[in-house]
PDB file of N, CA and C in Angstrom:
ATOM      1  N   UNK A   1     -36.004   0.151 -15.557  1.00  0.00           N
ATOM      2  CA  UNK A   1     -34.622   0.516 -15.405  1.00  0.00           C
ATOM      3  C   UNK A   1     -34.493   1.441 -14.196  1.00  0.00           C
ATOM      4  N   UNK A   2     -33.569   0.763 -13.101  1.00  0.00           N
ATOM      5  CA  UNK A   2     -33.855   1.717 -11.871  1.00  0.00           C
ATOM      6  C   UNK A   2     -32.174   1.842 -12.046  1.00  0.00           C
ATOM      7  N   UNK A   3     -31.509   3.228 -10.984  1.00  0.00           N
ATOM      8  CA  UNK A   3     -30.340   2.899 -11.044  1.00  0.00           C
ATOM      9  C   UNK A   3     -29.965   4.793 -10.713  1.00  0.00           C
ATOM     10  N   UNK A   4     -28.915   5.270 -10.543  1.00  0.00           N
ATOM     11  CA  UNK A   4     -28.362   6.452 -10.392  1.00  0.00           C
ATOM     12  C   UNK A   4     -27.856   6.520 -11.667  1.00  0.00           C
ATOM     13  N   UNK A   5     -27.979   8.188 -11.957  1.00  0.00           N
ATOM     14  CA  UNK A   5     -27.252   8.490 -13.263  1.00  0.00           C
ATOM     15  C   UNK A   5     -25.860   9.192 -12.597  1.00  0.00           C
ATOM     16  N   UNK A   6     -24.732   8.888 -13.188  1.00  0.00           N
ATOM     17  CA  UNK A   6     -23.410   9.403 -12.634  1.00  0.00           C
ATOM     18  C   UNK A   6     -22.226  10.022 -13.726  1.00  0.00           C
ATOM     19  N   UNK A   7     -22.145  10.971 -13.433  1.00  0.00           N
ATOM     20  CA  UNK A   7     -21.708  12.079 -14.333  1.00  0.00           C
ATOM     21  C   UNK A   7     -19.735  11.863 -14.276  1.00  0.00           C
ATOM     22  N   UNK A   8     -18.941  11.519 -14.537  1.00  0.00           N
ATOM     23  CA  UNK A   8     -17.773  11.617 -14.416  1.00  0.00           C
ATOM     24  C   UNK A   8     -16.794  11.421 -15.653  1.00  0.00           C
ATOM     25  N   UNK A   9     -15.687  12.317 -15.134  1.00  0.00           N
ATOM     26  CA  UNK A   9     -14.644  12.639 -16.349  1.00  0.00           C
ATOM     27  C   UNK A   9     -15.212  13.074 -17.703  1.00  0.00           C
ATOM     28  N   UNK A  10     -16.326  13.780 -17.903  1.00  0.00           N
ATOM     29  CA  UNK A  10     -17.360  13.994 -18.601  1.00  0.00           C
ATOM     30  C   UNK A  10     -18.290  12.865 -19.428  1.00  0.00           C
ATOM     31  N   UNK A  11     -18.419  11.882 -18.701  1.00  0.00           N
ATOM     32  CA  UNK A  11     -19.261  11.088 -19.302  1.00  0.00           C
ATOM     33  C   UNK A  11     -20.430  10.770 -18.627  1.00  0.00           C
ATOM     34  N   UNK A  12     -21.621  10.352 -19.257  1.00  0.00           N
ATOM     35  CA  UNK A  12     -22.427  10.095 -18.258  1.00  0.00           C
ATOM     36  C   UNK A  12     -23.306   8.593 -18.162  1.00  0.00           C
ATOM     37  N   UNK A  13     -23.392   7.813 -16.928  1.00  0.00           N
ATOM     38  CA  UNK A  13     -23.668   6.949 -17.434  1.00  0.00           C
ATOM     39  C   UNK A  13     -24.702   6.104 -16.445  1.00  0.00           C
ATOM     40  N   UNK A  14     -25.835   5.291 -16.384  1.00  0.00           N
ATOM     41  CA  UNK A  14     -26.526   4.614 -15.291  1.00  0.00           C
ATOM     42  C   UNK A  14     -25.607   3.761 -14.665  1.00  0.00           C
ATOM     43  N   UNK A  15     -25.902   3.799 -13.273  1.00  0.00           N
ATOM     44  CA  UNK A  15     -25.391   3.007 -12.053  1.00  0.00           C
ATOM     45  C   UNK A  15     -26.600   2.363 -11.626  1.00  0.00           C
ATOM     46  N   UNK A  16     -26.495   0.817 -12.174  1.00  0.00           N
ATOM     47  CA  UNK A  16     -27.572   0.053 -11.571  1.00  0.00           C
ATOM     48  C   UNK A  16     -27.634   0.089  -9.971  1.00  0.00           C
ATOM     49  N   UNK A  17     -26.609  -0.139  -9.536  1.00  0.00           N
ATOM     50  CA  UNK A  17     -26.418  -0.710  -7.893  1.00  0.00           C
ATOM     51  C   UNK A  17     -25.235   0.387  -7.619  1.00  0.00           C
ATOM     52  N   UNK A  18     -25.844   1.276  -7.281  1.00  0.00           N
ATOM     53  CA  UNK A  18     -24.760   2.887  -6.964  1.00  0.00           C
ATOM     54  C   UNK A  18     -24.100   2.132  -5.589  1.00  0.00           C
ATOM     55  N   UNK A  19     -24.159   1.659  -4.651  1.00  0.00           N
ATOM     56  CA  UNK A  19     -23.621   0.851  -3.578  1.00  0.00           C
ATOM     57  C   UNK A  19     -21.926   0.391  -3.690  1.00  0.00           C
ATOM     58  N   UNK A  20     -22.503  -0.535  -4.791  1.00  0.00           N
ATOM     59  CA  UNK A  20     -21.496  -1.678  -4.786  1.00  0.00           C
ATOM     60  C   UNK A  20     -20.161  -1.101  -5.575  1.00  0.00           C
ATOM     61  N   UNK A  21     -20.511   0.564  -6.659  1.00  0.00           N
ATOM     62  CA  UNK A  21     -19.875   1.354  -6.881  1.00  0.00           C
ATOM     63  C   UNK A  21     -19.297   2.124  -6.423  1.00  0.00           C
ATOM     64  N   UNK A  22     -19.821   2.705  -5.545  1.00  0.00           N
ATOM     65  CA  UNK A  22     -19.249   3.925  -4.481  1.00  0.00           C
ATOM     66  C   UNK A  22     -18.336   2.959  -3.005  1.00  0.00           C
ATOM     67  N   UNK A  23     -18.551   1.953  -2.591  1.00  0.00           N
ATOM     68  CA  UNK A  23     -17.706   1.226  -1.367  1.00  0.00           C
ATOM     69  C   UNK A  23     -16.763   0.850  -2.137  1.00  0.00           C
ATOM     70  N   UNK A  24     -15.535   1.301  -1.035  1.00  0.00           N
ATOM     71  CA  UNK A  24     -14.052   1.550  -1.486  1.00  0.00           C
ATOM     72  C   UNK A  24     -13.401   0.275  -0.139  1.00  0.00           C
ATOM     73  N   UNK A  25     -13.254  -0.726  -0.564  1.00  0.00           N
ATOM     74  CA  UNK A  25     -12.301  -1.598   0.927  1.00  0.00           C
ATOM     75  C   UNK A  25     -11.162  -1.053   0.935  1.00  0.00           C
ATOM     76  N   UNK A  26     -10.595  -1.315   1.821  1.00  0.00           N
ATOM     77  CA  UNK A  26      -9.306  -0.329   2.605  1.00  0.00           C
ATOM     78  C   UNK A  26      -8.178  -1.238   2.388  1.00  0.00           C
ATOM     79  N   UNK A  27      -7.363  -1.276   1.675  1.00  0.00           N
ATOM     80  CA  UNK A  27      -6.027  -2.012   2.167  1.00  0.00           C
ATOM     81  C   UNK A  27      -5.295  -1.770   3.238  1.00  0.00           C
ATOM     82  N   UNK A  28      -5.025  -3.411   3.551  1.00  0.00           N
ATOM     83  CA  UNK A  28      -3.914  -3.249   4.618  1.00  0.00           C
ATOM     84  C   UNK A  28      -2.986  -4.228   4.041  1.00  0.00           C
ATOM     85  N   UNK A  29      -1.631  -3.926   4.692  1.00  0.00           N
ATOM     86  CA  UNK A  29      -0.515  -4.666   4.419  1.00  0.00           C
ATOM     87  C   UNK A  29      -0.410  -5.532   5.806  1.00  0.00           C
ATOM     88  N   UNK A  30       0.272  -6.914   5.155  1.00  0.00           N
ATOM     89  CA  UNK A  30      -0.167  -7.855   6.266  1.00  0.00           C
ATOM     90  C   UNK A  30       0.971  -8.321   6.313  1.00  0.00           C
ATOM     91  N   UNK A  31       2.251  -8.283   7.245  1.00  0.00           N
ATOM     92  CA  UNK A  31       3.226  -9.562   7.678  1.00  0.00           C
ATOM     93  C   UNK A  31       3.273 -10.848   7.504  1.00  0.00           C
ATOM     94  N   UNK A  32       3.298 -11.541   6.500  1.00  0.00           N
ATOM     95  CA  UNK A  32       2.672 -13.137   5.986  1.00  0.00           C
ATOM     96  C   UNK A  32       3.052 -14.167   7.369  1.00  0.00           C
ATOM     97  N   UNK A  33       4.867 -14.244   7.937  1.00  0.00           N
ATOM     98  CA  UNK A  33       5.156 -14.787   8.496  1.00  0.00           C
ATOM     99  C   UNK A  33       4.240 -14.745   9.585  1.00  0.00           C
ATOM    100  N   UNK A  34       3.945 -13.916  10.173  1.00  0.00           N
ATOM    101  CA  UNK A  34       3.054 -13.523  11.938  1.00  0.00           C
ATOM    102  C   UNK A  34       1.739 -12.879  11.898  1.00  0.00           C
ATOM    103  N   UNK A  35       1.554 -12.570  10.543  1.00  0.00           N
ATOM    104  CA  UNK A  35       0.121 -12.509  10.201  1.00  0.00           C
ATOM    105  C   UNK A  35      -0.538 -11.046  10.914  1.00  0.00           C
ATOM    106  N   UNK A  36       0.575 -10.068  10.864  1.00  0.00           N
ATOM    107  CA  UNK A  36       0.409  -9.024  11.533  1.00  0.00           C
ATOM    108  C   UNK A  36       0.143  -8.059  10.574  1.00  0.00           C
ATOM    109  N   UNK A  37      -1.048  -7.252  10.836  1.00  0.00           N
ATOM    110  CA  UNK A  37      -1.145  -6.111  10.424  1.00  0.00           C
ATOM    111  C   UNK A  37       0.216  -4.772  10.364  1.00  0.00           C
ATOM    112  N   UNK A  38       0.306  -4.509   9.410  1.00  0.00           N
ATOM    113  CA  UNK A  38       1.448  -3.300   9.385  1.00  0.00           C
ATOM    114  C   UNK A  38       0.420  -1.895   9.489  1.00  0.00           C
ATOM    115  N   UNK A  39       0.765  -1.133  10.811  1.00  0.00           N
ATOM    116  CA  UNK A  39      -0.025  -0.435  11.728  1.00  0.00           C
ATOM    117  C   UNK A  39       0.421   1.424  12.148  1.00  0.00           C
ATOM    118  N   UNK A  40       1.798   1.008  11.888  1.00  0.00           N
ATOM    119  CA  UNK A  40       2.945   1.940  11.725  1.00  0.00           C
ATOM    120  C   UNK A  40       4.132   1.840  11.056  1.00  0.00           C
ATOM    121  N   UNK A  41       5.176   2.990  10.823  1.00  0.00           N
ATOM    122  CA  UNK A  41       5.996   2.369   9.942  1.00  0.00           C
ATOM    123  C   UNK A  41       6.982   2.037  11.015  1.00  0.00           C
ATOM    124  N   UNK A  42       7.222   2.046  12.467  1.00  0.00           N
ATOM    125  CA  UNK A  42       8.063   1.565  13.294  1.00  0.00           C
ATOM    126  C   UNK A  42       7.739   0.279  13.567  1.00  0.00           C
ATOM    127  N   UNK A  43       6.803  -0.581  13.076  1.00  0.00           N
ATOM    128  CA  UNK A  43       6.622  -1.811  12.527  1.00  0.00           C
ATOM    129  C   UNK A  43       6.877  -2.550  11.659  1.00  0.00           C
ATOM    130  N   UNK A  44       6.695  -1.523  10.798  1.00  0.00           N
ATOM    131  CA  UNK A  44       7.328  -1.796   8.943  1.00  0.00           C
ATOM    132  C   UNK A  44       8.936  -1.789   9.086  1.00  0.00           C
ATOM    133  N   UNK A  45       9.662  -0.886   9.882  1.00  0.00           N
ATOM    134  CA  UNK A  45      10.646  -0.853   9.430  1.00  0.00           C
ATOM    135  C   UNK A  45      11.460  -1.984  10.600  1.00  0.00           C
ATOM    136  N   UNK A  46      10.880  -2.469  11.264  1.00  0.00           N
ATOM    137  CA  UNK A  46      11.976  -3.741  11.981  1.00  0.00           C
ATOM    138  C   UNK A  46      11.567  -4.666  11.386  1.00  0.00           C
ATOM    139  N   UNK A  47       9.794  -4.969  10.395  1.00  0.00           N
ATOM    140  CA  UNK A  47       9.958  -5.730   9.736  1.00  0.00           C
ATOM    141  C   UNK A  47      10.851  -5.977   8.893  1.00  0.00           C
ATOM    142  N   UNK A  48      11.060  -5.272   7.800  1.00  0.00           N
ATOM    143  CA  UNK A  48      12.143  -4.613   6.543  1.00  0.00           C
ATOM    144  C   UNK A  48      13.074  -5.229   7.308  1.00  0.00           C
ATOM    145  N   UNK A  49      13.869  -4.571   8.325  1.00  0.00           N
ATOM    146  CA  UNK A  49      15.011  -4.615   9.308  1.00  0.00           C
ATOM    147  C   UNK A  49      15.195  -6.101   8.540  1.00  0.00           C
ATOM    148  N   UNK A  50      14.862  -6.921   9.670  1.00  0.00           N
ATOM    149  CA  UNK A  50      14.910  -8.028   9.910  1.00  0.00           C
ATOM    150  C   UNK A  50      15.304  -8.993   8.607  1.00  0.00           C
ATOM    151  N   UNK A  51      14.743  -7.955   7.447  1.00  0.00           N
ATOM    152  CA  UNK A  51      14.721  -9.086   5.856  1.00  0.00           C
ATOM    153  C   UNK A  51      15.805  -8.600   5.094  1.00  0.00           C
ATOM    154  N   UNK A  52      16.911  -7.630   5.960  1.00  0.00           N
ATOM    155  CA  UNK A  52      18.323  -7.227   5.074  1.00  0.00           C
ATOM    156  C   UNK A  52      18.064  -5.818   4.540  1.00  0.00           C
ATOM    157  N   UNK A  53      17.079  -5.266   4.453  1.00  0.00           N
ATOM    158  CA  UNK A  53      16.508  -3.410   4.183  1.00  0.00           C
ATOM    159  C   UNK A  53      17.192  -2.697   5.607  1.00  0.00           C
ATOM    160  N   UNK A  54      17.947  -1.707   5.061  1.00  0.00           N
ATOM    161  CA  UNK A  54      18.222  -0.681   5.964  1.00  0.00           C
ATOM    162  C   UNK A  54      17.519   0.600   5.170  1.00  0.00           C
ATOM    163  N   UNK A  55      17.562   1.834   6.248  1.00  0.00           N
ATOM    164  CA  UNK A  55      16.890   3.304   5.879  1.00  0.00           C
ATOM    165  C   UNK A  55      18.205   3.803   5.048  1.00  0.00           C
ATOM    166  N   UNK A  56      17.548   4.904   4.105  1.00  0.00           N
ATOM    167  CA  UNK A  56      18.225   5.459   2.871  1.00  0.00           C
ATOM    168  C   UNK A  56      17.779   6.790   3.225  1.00  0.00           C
ATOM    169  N   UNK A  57      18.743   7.829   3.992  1.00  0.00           N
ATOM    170  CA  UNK A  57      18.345   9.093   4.169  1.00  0.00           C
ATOM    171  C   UNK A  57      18.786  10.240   2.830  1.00  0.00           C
ATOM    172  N   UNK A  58      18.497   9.588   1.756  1.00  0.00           N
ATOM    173  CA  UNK A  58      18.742  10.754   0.739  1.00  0.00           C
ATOM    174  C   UNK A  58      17.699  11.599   0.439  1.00  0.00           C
ATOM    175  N   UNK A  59      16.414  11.931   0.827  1.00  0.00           N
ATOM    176  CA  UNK A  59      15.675  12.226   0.241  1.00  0.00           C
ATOM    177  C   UNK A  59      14.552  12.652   2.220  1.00  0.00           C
ATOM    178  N   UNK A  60      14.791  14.127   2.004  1.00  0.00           N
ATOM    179  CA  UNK A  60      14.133  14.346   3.308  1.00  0.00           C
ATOM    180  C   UNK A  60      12.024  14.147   3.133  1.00  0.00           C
ATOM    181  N   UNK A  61      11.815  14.489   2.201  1.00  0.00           N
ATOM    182  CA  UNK A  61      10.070  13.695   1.825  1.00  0.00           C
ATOM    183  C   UNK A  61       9.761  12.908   1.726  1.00  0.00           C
ATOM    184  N   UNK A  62      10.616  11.757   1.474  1.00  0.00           N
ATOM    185  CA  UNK A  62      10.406  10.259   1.702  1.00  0.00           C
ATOM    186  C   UNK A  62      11.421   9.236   2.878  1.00  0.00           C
ATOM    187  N   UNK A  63      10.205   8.200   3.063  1.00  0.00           N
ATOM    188  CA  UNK A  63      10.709   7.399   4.057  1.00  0.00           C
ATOM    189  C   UNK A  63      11.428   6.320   2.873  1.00  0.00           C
ATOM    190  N   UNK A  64      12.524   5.923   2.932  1.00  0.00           N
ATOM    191  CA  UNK A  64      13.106   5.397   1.777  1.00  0.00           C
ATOM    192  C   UNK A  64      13.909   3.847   2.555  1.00  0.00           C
ATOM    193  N   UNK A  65      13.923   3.030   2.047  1.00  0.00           N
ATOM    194  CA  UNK A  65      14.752   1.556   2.041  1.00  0.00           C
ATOM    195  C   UNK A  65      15.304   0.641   0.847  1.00  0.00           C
ATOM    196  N   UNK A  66      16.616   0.383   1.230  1.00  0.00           N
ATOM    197  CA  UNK A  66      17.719  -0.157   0.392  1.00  0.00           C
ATOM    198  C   UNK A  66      18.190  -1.533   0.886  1.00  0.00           C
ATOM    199  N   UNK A  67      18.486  -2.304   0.355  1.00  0.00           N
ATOM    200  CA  UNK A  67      18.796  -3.488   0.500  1.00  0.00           C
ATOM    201  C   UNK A  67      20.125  -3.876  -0.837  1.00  0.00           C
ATOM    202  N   UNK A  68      20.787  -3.692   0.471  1.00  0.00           N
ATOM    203  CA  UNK A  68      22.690  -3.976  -0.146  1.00  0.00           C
ATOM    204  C   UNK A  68      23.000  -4.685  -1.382  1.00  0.00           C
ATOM    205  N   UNK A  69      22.124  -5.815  -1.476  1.00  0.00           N
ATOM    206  CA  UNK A  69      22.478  -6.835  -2.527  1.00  0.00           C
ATOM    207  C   UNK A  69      21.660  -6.560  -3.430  1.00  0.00           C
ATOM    208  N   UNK A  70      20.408  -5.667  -3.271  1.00  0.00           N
ATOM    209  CA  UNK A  70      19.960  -5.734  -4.660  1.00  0.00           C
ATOM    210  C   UNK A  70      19.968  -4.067  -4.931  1.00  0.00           C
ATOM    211  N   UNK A  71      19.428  -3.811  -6.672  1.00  0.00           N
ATOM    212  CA  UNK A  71      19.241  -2.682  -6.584  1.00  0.00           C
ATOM    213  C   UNK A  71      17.616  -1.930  -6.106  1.00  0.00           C
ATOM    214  N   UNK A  72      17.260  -2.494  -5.471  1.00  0.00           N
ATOM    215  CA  UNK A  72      15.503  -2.158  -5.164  1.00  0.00           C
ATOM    216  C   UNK A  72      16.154  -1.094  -4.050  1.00  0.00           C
ATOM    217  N   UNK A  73      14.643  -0.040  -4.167  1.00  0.00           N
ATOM    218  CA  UNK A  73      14.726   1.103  -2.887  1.00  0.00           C
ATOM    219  C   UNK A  73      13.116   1.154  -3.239  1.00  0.00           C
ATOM    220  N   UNK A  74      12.594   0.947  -1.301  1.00  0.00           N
ATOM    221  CA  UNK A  74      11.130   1.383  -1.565  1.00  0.00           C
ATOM    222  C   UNK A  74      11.276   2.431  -1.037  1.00  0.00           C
ATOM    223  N   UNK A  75      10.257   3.360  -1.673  1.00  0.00           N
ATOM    224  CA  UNK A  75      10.220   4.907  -1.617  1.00  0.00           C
ATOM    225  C   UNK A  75       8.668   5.171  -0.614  1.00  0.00           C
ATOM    226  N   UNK A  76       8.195   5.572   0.466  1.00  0.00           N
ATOM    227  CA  UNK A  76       7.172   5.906   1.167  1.00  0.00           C
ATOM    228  C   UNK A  76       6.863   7.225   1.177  1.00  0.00           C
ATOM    229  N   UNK A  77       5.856   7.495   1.395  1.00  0.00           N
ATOM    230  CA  UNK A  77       5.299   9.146   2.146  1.00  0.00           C
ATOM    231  C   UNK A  77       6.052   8.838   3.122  1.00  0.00           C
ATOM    232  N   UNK A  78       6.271  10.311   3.712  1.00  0.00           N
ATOM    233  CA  UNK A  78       6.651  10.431   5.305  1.00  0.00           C
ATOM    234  C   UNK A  78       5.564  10.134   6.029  1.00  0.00           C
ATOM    235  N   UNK A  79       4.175  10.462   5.901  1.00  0.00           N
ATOM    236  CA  UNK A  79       3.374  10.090   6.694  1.00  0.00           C
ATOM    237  C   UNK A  79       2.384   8.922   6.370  1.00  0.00           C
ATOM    238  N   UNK A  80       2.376   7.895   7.478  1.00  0.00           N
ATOM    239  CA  UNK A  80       1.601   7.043   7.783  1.00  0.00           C
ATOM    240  C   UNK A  80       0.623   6.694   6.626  1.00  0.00           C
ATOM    241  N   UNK A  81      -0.595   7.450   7.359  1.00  0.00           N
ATOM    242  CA  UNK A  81      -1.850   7.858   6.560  1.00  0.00           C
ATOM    243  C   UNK A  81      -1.834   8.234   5.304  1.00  0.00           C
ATOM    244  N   UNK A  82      -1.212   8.677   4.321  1.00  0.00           N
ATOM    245  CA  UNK A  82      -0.477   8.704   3.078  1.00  0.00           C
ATOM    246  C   UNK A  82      -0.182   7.312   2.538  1.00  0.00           C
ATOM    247  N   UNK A  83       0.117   6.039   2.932  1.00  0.00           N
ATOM    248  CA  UNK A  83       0.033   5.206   2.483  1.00  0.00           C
ATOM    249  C   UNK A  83      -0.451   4.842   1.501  1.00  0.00           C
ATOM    250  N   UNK A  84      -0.628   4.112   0.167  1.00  0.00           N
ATOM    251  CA  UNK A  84      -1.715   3.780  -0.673  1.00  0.00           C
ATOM    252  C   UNK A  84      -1.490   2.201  -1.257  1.00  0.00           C
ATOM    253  N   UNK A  85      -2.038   1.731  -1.696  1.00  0.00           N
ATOM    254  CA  UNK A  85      -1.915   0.382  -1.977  1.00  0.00           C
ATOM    255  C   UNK A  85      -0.647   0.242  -3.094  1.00  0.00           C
ATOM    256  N   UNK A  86      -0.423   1.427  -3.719  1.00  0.00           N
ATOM    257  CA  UNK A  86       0.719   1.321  -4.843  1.00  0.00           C
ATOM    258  C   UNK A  86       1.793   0.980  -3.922  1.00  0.00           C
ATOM    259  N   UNK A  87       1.828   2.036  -2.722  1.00  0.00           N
ATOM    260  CA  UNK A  87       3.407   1.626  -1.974  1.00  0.00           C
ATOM    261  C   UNK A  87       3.281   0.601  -1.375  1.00  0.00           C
ATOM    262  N   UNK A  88       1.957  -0.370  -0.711  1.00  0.00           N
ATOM    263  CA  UNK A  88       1.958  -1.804  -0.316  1.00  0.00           C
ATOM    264  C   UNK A  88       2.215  -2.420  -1.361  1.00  0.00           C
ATOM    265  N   UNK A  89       2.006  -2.596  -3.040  1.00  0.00           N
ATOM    266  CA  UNK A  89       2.330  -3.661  -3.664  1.00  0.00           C
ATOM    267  C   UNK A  89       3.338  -3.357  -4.150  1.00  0.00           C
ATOM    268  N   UNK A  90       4.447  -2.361  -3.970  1.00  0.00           N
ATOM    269  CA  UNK A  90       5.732  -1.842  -3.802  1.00  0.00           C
ATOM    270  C   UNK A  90       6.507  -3.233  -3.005  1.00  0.00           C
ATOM    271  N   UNK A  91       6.385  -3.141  -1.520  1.00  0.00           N
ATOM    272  CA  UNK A  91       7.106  -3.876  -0.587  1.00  0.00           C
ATOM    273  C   UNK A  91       6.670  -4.909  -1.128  1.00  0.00           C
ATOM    274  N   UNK A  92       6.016  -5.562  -1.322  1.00  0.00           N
ATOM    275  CA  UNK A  92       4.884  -6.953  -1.599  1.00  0.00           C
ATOM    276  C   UNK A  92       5.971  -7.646  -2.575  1.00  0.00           C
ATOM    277  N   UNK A  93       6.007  -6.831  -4.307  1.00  0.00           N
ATOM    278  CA  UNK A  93       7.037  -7.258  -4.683  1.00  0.00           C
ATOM    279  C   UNK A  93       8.255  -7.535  -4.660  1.00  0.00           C
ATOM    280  N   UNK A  94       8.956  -6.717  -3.923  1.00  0.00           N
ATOM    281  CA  UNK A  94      10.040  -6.750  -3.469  1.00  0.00           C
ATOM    282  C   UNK A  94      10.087  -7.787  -2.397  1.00  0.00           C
ATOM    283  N   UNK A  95       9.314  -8.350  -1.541  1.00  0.00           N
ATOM    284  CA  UNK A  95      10.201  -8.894  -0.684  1.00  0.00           C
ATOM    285  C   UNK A  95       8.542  -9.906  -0.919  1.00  0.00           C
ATOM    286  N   UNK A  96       8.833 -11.190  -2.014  1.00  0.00           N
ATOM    287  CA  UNK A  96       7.706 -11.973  -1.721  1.00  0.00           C
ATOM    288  C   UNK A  96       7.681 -12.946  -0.518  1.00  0.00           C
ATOM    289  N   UNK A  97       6.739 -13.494  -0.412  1.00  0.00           N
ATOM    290  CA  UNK A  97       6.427 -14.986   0.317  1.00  0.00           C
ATOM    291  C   UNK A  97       6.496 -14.056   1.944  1.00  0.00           C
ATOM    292  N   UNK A  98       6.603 -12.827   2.178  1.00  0.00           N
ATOM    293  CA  UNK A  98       7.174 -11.770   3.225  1.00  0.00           C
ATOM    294  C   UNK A  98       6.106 -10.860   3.565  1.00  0.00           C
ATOM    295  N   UNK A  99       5.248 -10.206   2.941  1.00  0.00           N
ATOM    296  CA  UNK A  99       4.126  -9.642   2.883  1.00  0.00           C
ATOM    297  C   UNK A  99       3.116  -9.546   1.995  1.00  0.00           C
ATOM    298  N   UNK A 100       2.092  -9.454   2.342  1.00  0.00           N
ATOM    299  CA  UNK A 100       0.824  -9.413   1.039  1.00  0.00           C
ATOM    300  C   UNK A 100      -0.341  -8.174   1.746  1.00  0.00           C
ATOM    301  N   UNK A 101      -1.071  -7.863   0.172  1.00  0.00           N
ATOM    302  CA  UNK A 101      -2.055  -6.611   0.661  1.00  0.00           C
ATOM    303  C   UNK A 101      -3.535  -7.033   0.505  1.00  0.00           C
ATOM    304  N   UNK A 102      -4.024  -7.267   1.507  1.00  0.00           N
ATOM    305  CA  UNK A 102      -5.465  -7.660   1.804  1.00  0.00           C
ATOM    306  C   UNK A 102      -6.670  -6.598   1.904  1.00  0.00           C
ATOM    307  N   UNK A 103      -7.471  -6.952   1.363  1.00  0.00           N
ATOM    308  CA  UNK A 103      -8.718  -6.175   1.906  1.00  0.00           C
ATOM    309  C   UNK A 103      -9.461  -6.077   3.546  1.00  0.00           C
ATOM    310  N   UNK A 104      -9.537  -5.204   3.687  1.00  0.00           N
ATOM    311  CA  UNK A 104      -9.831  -5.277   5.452  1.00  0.00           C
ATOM    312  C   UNK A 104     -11.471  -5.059   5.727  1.00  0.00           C
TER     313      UNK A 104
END
């Protein structure tokens, strides 16, 4: 029995292949139509633009978007790097067949 012992949330337990445990892939959000990486949100947001989402300045900590006809608002960090895959499968649902979140 080879393997790392790993201690968390108070439990403890063997890690055969500590590797394949500890590597984290990175999401990215991908533009389906043009197959573009979303890189910034001045990308994101002429994407959005373009699909009937305008900006929702109620809320100065979030980057926020509304779309007239429905009741959806995606809610962002202000910053970039703050991103997380919850707020990519946020947009994802909201606007299918439009974007998807890939492993990079």
């Amino acid at each position: 029995m080879s393997g790392v012992w790993v201690f968390q949330n108070g439990v403890i337990r063997l890690v055969e292949n500590p590797e394949s445990q500890t590597s984290t892939r990175r999401k990215v959000l991908v533009h389906v139509p043009t197959n573009e990486v979303i890189t910034s949100y001045g990308v994101l947001e002429r994407k959005l633009a373009s699909l009937g989402w305008e900006r929702y300045y109620d809320d100065p900590d979030l980057l926020q978007f509304h779309k007239r006809s429905t009741v959806h608002l995606i809610s962002l960090p202000k910053d970039f790097n703050k991103l997380k895959s919850m707020h990519m499968y946020d947009i994802v649902v909201k606007n299918r067949n439009c974007f998807e979140v890939r492993d990079m």
